[in-house]
N, C-alpha and C. Protein backbone atom coordinates (compact mmCIF):
# COMPACT_ATOMS: atom_id res chain seq x y z
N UNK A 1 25.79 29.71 -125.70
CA UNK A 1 24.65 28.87 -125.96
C UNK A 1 25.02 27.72 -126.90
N UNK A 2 25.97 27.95 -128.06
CA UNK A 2 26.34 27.09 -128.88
C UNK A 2 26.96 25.36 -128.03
N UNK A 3 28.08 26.25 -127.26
CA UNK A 3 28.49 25.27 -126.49
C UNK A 3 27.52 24.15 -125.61
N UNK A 4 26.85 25.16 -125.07
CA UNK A 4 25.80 23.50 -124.45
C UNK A 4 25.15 23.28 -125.31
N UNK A 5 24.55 23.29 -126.34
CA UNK A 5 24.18 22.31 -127.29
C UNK A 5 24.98 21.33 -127.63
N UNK A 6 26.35 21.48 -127.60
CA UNK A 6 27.17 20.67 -128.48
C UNK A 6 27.43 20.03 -127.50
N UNK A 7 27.38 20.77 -125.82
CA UNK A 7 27.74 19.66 -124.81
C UNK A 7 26.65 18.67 -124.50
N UNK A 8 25.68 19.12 -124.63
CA UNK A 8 24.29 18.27 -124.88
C UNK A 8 24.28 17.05 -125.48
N UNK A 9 24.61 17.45 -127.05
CA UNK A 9 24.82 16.42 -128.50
C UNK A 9 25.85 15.42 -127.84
N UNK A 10 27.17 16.09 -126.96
CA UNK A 10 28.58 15.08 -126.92
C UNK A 10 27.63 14.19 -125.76
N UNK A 11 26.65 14.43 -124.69
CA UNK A 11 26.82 14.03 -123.45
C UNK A 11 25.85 12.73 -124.14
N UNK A 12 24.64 13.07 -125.13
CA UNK A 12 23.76 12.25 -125.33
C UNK A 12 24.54 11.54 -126.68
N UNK A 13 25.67 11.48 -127.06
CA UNK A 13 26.04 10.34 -127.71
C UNK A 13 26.89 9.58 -127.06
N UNK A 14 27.57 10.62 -126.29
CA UNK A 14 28.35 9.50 -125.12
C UNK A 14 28.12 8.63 -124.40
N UNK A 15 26.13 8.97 -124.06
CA UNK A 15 25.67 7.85 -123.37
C UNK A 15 24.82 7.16 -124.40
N UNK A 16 24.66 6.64 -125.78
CA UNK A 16 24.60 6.18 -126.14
C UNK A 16 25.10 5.15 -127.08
N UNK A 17 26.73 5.56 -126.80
CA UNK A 17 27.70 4.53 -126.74
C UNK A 17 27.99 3.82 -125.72
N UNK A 18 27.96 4.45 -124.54
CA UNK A 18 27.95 3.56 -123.35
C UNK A 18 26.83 2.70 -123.55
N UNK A 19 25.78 2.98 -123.99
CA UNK A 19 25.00 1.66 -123.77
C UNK A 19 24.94 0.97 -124.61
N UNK A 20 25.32 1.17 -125.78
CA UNK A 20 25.50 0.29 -126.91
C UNK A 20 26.81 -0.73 -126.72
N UNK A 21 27.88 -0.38 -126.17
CA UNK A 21 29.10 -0.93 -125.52
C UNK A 21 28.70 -1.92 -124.24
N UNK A 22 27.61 -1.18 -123.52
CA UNK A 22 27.08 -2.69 -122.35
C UNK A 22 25.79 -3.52 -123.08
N UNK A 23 25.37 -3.05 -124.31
CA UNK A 23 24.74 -3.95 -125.03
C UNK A 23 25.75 -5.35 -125.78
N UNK A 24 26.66 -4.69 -126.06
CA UNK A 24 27.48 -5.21 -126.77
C UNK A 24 27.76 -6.38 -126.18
N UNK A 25 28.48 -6.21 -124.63
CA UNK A 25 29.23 -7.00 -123.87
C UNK A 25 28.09 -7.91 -123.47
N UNK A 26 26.65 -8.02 -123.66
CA UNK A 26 25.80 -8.40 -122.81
C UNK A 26 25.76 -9.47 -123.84
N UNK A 27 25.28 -8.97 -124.80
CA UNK A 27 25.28 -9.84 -126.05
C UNK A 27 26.35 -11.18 -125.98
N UNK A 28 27.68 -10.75 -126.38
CA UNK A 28 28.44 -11.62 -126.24
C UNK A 28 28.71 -12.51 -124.98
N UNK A 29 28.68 -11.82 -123.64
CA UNK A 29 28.24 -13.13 -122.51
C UNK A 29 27.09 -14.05 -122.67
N UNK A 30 26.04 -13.48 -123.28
CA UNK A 30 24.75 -14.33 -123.38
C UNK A 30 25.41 -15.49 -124.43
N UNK A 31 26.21 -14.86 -126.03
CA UNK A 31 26.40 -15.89 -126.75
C UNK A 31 27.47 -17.03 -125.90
N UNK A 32 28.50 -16.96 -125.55
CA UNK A 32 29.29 -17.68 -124.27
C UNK A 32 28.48 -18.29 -123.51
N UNK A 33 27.19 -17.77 -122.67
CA UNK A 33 26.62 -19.09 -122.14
C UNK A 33 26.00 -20.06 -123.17
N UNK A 34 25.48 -19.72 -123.99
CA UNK A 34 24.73 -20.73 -125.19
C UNK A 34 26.10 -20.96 -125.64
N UNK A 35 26.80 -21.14 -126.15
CA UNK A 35 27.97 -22.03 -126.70
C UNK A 35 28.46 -23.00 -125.15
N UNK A 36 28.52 -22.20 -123.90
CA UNK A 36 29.01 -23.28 -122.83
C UNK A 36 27.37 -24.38 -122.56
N UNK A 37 26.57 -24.12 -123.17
CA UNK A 37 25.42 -24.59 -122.79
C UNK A 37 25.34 -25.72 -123.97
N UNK A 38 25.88 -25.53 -124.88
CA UNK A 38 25.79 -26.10 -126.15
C UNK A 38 27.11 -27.52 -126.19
N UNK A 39 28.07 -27.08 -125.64
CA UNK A 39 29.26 -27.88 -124.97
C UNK A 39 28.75 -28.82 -124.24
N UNK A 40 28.42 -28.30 -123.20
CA UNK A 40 27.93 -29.24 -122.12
C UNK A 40 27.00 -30.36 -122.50
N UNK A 41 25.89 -30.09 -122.84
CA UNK A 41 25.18 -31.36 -123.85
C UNK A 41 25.93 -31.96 -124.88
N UNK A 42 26.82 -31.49 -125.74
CA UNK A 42 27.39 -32.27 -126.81
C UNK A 42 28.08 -33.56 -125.45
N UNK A 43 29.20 -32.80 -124.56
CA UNK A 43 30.02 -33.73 -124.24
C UNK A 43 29.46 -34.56 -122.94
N UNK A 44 28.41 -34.21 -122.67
CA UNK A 44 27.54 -35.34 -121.93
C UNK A 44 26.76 -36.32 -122.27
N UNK A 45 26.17 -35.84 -124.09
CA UNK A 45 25.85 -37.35 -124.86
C UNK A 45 26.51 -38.09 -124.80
N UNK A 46 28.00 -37.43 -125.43
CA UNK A 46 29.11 -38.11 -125.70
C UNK A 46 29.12 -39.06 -124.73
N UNK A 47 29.61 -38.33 -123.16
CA UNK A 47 30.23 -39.48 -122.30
C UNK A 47 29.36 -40.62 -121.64
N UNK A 48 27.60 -40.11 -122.22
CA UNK A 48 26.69 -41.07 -121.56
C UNK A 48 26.91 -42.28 -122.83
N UNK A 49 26.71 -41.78 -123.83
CA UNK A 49 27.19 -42.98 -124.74
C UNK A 49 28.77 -43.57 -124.38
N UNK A 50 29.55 -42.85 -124.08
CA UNK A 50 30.80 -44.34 -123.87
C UNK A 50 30.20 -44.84 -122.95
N UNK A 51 29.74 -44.45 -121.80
CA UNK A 51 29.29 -45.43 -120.81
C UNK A 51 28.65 -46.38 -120.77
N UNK A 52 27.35 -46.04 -121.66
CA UNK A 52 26.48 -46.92 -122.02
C UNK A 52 27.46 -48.04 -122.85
N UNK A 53 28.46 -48.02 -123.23
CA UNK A 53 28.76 -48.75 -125.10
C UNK A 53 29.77 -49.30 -123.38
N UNK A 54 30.48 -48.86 -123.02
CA UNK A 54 31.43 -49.92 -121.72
C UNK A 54 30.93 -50.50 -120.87
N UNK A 55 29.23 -50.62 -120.75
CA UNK A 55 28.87 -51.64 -119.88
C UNK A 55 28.75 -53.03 -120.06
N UNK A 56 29.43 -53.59 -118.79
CA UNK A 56 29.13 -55.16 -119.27
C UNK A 56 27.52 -55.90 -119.42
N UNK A 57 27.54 -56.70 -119.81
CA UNK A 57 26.15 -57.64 -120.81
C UNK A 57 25.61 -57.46 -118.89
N UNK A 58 24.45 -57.02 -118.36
CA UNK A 58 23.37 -57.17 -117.51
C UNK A 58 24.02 -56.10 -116.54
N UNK A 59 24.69 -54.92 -116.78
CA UNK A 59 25.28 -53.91 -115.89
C UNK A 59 24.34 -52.67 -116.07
N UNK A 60 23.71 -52.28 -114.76
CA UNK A 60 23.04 -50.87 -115.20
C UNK A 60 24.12 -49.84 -115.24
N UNK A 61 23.03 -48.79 -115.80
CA UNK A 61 24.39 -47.45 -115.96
C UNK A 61 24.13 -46.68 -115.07
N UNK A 62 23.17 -47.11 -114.00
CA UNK A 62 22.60 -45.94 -112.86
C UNK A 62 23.94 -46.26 -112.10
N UNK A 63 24.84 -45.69 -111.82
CA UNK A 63 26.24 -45.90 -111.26
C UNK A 63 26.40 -44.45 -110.49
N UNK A 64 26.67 -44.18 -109.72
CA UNK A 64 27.06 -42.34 -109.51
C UNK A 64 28.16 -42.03 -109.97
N UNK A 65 29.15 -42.66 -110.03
CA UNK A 65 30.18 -42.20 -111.13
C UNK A 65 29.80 -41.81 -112.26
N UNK A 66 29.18 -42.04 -113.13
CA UNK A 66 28.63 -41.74 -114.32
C UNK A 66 27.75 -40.32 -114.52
N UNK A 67 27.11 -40.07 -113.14
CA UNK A 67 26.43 -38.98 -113.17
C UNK A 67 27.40 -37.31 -112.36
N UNK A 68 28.28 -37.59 -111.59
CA UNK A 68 29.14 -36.99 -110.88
C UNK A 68 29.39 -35.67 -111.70
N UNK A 69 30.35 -35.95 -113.79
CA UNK A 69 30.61 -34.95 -114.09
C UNK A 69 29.33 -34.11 -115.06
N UNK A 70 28.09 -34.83 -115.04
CA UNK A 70 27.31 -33.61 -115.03
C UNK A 70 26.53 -32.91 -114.32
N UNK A 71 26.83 -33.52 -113.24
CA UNK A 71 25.93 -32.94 -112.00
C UNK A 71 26.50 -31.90 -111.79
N UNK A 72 27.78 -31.86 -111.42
CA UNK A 72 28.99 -31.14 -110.79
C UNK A 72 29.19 -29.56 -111.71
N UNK A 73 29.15 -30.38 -113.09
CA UNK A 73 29.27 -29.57 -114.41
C UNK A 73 27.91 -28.34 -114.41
N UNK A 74 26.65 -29.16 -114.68
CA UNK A 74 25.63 -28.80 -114.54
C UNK A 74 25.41 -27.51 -113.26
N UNK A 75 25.72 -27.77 -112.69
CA UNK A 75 25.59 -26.98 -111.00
C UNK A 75 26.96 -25.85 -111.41
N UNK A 76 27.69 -25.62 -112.29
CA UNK A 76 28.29 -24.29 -112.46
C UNK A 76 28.01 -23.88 -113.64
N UNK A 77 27.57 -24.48 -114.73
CA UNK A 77 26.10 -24.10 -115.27
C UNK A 77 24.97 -23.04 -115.17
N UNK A 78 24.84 -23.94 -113.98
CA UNK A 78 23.44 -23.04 -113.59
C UNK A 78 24.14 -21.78 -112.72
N UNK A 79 24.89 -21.89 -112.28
CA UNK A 79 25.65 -20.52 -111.48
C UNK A 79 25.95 -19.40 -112.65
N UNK A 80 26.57 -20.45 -113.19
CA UNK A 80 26.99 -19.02 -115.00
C UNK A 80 25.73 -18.15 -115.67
N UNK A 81 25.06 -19.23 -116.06
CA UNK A 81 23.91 -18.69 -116.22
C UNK A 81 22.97 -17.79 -115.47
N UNK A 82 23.24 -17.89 -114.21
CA UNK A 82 22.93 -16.95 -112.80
C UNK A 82 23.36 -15.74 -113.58
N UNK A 83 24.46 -15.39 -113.63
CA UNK A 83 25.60 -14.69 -113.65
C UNK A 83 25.41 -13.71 -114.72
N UNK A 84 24.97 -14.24 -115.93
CA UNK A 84 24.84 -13.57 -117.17
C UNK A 84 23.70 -13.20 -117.13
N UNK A 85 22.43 -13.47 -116.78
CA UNK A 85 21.56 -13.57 -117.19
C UNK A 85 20.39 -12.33 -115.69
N UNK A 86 20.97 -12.92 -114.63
CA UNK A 86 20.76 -12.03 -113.76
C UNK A 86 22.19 -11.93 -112.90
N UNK A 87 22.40 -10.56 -113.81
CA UNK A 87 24.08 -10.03 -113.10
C UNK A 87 24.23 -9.47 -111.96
N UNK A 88 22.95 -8.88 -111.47
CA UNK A 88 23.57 -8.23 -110.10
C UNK A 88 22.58 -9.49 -108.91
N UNK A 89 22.72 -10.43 -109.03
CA UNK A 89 21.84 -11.39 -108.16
C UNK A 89 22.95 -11.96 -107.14
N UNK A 90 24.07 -11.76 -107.83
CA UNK A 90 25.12 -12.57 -106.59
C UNK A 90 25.89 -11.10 -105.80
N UNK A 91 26.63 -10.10 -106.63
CA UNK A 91 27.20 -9.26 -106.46
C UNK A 91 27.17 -7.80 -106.38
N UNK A 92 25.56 -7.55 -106.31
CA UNK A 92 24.65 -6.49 -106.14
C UNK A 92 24.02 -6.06 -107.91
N UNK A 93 23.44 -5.34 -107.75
CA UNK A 93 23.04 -4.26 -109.12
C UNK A 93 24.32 -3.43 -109.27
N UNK A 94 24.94 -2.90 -108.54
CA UNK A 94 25.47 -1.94 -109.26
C UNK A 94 27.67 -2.12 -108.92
N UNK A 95 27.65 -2.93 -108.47
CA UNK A 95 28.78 -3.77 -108.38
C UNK A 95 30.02 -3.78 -109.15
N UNK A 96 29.75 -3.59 -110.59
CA UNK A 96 30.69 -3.56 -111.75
C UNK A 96 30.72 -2.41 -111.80
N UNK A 97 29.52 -1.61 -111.77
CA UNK A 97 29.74 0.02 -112.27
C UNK A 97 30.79 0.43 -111.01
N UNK A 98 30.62 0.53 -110.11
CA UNK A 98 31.34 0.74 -108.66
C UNK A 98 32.72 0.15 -109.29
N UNK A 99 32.99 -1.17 -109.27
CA UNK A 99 34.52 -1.42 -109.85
C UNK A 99 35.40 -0.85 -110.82
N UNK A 100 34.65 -0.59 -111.59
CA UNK A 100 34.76 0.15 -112.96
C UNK A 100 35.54 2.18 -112.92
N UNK A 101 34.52 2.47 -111.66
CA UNK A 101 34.67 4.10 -111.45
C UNK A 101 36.33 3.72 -110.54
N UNK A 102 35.88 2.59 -109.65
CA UNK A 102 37.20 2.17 -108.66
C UNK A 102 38.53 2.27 -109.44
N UNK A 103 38.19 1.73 -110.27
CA UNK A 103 39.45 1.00 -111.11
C UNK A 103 40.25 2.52 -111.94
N UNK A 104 39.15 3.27 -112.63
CA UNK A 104 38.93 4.77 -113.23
C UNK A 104 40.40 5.22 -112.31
N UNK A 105 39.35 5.60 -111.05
CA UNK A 105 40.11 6.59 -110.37
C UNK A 105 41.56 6.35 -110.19
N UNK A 106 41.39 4.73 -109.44
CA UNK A 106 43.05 4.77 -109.52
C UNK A 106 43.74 4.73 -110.70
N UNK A 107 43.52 4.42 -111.97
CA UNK A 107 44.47 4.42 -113.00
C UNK A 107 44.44 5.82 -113.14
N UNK A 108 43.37 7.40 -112.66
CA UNK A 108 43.76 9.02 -112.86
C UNK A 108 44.62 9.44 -112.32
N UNK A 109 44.37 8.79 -111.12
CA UNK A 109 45.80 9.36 -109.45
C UNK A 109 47.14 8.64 -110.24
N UNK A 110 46.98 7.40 -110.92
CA UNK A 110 48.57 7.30 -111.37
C UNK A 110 49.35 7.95 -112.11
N UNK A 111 48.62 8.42 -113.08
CA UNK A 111 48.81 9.41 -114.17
C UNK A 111 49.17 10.51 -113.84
N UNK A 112 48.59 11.10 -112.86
CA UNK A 112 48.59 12.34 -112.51
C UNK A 112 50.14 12.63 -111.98
């Protein structure tokens, strides 16, 4: 009887490191998109201001060159953010866990 208690205690802290460990990781992808999110606006002021400051006297800046690297930028952006934010939307719900047991097994059979 002792024993399943204690297997009890091990099973329910084990899974509460596991989820504190995919809290963890969730956390830090979320901070990675807000820092790539935070990038992206710094260096698109940036490059809308050189543009603006290199136009000649009666030149608009509506140019598509000018808009190309944040469009382009922007549009994997919004994919990343896909990604982190709703993770199983491209590659199912349960996708990583599946890779993860995948990956498990074969590194047991090598060992073995």
């Amino acid at each position: 009887m002792k024993n399943k208690v204690n297997d009890k205690t091990m099973r329910n802290l084990s899974e509460n490191d596991i989820r504190y460990q995919e809290a963890k990781r969730m956390v830090k992808r979320i901070k990675g998109f807000y820092m790539s999110a935070f990038i992206y606006v710094a260096v698109n002021i940036f490059l809308l201001f050189l543009n603006y400051e290199g136009l000649k006297p009666g030149e608009s800046i509506w140019h598509i060159e000018y808009f190309i690297v944040p469009v382009v930028w922007g549009a994997i952006q919004i994919f990343y953010g896909f990604t982190v934010f709703f993770p199983g939307f491209f590659l199912g719900k349960n996708w990583e866990d599946k890779k993860i047991n995948e990956l498990i097994d074969k590194y047991e059979d090598r060992v073995k």
